[in-house]
Protein backbone atom coordinates (compact mmCIF):
# COMPACT_ATOMS: atom_id res chain seq x y z
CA UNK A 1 87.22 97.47 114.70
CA UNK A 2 84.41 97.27 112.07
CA UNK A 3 82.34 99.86 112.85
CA UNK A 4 78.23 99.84 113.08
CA UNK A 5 76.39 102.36 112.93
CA UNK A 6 74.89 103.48 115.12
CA UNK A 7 76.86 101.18 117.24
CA UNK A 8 76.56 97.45 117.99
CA UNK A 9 73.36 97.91 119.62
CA UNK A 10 71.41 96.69 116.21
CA UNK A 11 73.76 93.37 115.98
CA UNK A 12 73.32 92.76 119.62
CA UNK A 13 69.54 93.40 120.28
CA UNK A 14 68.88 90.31 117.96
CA UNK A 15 70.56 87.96 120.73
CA UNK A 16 68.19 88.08 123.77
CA UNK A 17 64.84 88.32 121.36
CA UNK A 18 66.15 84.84 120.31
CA UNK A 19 67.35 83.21 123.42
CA UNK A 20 63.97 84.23 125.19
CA UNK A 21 62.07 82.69 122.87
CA UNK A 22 64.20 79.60 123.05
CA UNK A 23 63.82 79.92 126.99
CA UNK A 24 59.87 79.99 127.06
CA UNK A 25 59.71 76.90 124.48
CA UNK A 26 62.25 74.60 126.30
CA UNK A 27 61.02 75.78 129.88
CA UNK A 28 57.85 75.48 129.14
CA UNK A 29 58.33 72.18 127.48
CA UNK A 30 59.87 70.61 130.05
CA UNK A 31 57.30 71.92 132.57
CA UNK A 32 54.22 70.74 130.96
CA UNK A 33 55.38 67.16 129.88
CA UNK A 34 57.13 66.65 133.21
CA UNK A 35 56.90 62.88 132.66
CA UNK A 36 58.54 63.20 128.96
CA UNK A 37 61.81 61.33 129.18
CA UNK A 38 63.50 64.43 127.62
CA UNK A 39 62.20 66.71 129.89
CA UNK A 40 65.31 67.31 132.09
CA UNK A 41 67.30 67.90 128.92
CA UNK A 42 64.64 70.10 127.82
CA UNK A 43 64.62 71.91 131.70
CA UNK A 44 68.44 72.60 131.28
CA UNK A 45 68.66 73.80 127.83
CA UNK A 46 65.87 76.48 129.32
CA UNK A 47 67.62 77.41 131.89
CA UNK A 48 71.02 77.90 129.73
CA UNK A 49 69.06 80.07 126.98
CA UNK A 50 67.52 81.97 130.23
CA UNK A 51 71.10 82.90 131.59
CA UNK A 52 71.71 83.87 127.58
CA UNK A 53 68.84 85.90 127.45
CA UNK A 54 69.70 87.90 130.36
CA UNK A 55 73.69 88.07 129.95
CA UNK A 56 73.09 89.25 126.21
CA UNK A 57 69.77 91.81 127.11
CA UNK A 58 72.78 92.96 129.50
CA UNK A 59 75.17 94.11 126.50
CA UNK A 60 72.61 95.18 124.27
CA UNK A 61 71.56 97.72 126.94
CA UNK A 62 75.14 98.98 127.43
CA UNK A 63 75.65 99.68 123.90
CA UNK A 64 71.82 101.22 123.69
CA UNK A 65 72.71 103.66 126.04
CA UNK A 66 75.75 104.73 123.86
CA UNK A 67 73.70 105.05 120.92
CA UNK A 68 70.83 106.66 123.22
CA UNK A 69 73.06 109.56 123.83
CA UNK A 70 75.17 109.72 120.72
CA UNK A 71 72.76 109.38 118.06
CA UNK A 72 71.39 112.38 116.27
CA UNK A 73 67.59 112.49 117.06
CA UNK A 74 64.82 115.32 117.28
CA UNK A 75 62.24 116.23 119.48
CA UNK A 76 59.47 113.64 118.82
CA UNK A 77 62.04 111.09 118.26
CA UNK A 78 63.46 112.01 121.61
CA UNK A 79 60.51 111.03 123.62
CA UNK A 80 60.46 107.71 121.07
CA UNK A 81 63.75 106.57 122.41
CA UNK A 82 62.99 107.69 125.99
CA UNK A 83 60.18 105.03 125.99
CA UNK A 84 62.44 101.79 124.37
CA UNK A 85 65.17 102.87 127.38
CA UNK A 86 62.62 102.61 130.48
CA UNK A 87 60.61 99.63 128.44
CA UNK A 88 64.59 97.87 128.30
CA UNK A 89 65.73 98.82 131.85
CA UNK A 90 62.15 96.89 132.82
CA UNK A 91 63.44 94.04 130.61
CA UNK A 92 66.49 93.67 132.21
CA UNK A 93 65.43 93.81 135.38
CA UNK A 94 63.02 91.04 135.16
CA UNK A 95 65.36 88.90 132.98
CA UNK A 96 68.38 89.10 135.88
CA UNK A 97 65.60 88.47 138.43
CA UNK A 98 64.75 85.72 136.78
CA UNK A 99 67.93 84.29 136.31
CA UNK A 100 68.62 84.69 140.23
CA UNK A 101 65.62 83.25 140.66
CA UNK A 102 66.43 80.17 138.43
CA UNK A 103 69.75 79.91 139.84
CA UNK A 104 68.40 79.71 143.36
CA UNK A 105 65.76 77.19 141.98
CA UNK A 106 68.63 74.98 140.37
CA UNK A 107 70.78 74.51 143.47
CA UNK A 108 67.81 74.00 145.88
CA UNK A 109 66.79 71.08 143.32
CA UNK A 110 62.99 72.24 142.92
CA UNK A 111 61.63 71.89 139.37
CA UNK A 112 60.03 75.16 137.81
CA UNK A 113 56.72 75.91 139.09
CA UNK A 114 53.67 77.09 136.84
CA UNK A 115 53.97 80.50 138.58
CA UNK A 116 58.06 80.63 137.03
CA UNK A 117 56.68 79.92 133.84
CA UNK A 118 53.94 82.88 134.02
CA UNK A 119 56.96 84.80 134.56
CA UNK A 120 58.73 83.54 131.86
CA UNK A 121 56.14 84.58 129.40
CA UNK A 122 55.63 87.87 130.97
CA UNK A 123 59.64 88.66 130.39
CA UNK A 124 59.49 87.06 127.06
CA UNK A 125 56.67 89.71 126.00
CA UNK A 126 58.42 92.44 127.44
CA UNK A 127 61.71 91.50 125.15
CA UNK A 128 59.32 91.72 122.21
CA UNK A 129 57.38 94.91 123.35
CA UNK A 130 61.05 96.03 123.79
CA UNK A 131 62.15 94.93 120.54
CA UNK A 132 59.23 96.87 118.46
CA UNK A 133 59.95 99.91 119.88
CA UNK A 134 63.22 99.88 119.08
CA UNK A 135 62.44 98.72 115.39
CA UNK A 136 59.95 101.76 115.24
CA UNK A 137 63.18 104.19 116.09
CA UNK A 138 64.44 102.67 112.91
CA UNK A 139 61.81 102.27 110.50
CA UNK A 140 59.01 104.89 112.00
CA UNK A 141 62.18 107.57 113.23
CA UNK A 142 64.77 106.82 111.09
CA UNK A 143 66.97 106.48 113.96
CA UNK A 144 70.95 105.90 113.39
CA UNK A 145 69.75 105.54 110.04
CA UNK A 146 72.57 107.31 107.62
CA UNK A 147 71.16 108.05 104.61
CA UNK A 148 67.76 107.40 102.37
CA UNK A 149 67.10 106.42 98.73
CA UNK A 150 66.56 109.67 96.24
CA UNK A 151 63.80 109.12 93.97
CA UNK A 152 65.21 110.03 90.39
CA UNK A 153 62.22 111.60 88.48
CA UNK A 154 58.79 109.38 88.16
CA UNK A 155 58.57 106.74 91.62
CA UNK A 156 60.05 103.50 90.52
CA UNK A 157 57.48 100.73 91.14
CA UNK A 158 58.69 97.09 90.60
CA UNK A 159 55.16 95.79 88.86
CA UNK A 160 54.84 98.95 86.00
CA UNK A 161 58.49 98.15 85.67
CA UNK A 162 57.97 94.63 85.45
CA UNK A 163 54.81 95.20 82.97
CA UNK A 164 56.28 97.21 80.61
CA UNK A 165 59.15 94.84 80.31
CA UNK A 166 56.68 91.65 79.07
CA UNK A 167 54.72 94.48 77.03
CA UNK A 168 58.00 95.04 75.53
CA UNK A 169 59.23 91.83 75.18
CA UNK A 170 55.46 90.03 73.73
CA UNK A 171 54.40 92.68 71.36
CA UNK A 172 50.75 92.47 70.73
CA UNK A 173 50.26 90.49 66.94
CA UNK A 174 47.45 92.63 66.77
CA UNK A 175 49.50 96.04 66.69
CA UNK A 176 49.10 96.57 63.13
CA UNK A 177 45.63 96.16 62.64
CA UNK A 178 45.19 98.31 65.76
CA UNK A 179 47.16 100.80 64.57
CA UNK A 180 45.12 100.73 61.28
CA UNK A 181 42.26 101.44 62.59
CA UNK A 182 43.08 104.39 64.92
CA UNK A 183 44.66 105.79 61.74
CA UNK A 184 41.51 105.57 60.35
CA UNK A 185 39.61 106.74 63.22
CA UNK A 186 41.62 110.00 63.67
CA UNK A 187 41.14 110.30 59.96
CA UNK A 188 37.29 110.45 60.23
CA UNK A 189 37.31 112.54 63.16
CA UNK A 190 39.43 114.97 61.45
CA UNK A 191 37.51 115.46 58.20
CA UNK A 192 34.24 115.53 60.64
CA UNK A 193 35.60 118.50 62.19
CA UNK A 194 36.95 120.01 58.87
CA UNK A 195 40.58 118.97 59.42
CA UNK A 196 40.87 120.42 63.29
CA UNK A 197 40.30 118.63 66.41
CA UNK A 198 37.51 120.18 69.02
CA UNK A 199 38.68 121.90 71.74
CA UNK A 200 37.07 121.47 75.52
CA UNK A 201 34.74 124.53 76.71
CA UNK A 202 36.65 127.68 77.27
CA UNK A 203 39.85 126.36 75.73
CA UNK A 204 41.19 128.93 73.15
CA UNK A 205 42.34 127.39 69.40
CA UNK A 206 45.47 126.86 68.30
């Protein structure tokens, strides 16, 4: 089995977030423009990413509890994942409701009321709110994360790095002239200063 760390948790989360948003648009689609002659098609491809939201929201919880009590994790961190558990047990819950409640709705042939879709969207933002704060375990936490980049000497930065490859690359055609002319500069202010260079206050010569 390949193995994920933390788990399969990550690869599953990614599941639900999609098929809720898929829900809302279709649902909500087929709601609205009741009259549309795609609107039943649009009403049952809901409903099926619906039953995907909450069947997948299902697994992604079982294998967040795993990683809830497996993963290495400090205090502050602690009370971080403590929150994304009891914001996805919410989640779930009002997905599977949701689902029964669709189900029921399906066989008893009544089309999705405006108070169904309110719900909808309510779920739908909790799978988001749920989402974040399991993205700020990761990127805030550094949650099931294994291992960070080491800085070697100076911080790399991508647009010196990329600036002193075109100063590299299109020398100045001025250089020479330039460096002419400091050469002379350093000359004046040499023989000004009788061959030294000045010092600021309080530094000792050398």
């Amino acid at each position: 089995m390949v193995e994920i760390i933390p788990n399969f948790h990550p690869a599953i989360v990614h599941f639900p977030i999609a098929f809720a948003t898929a829900a809302v648009v279709f649902i909500t689609t087929g709601t609205v423009f009741r009259s549309w002659s795609h609107a039943t098609q649009c009403l049952m491809t809901g409903r099926w990413m619906l039953w995907s939201t909450a069947l997948f929201a299902l697994i992604a919880a079982t294998f967040g509890w795993f990683a809830f009590n497996s993963v290495t994790h400090d205090e502050v961190s602690h009370a971080a994942m403590t929150l994304h558990r009891n914001w996805a047990l919410g989640t779930l819950t009002a997905l599977l409701v949701l689902m029964a409640w669709d189900v029921w709705r399906g066989h008893s042939g009544k089309l999705p009321s405006y108070g169904f879709l309110g719900l909808l969207v309510t779920a739908w933002l909790l799978v988001m709110s749920t989402a974040w704060l399991g993205a700020e375990l990761v990127y805030r936490h550094g949650i099931g994360v294994m291992a960070l980049p080491k800085a070697e000497g100076p911080s790399h930065s991508h647009a010196s790095h990329n600036h002193e490859h075109s100063s590299t690359v299109e020398p100045s055609r001025n250089a020479e002239p330039d460096q002419e002319a400091l050469t002379t500069d350093r000359a004046a202010t040499t023989n000004k200063n009788g061959g030294g260079h000045t010092h600021a206050p309080g530094m000792p010569p050398h």
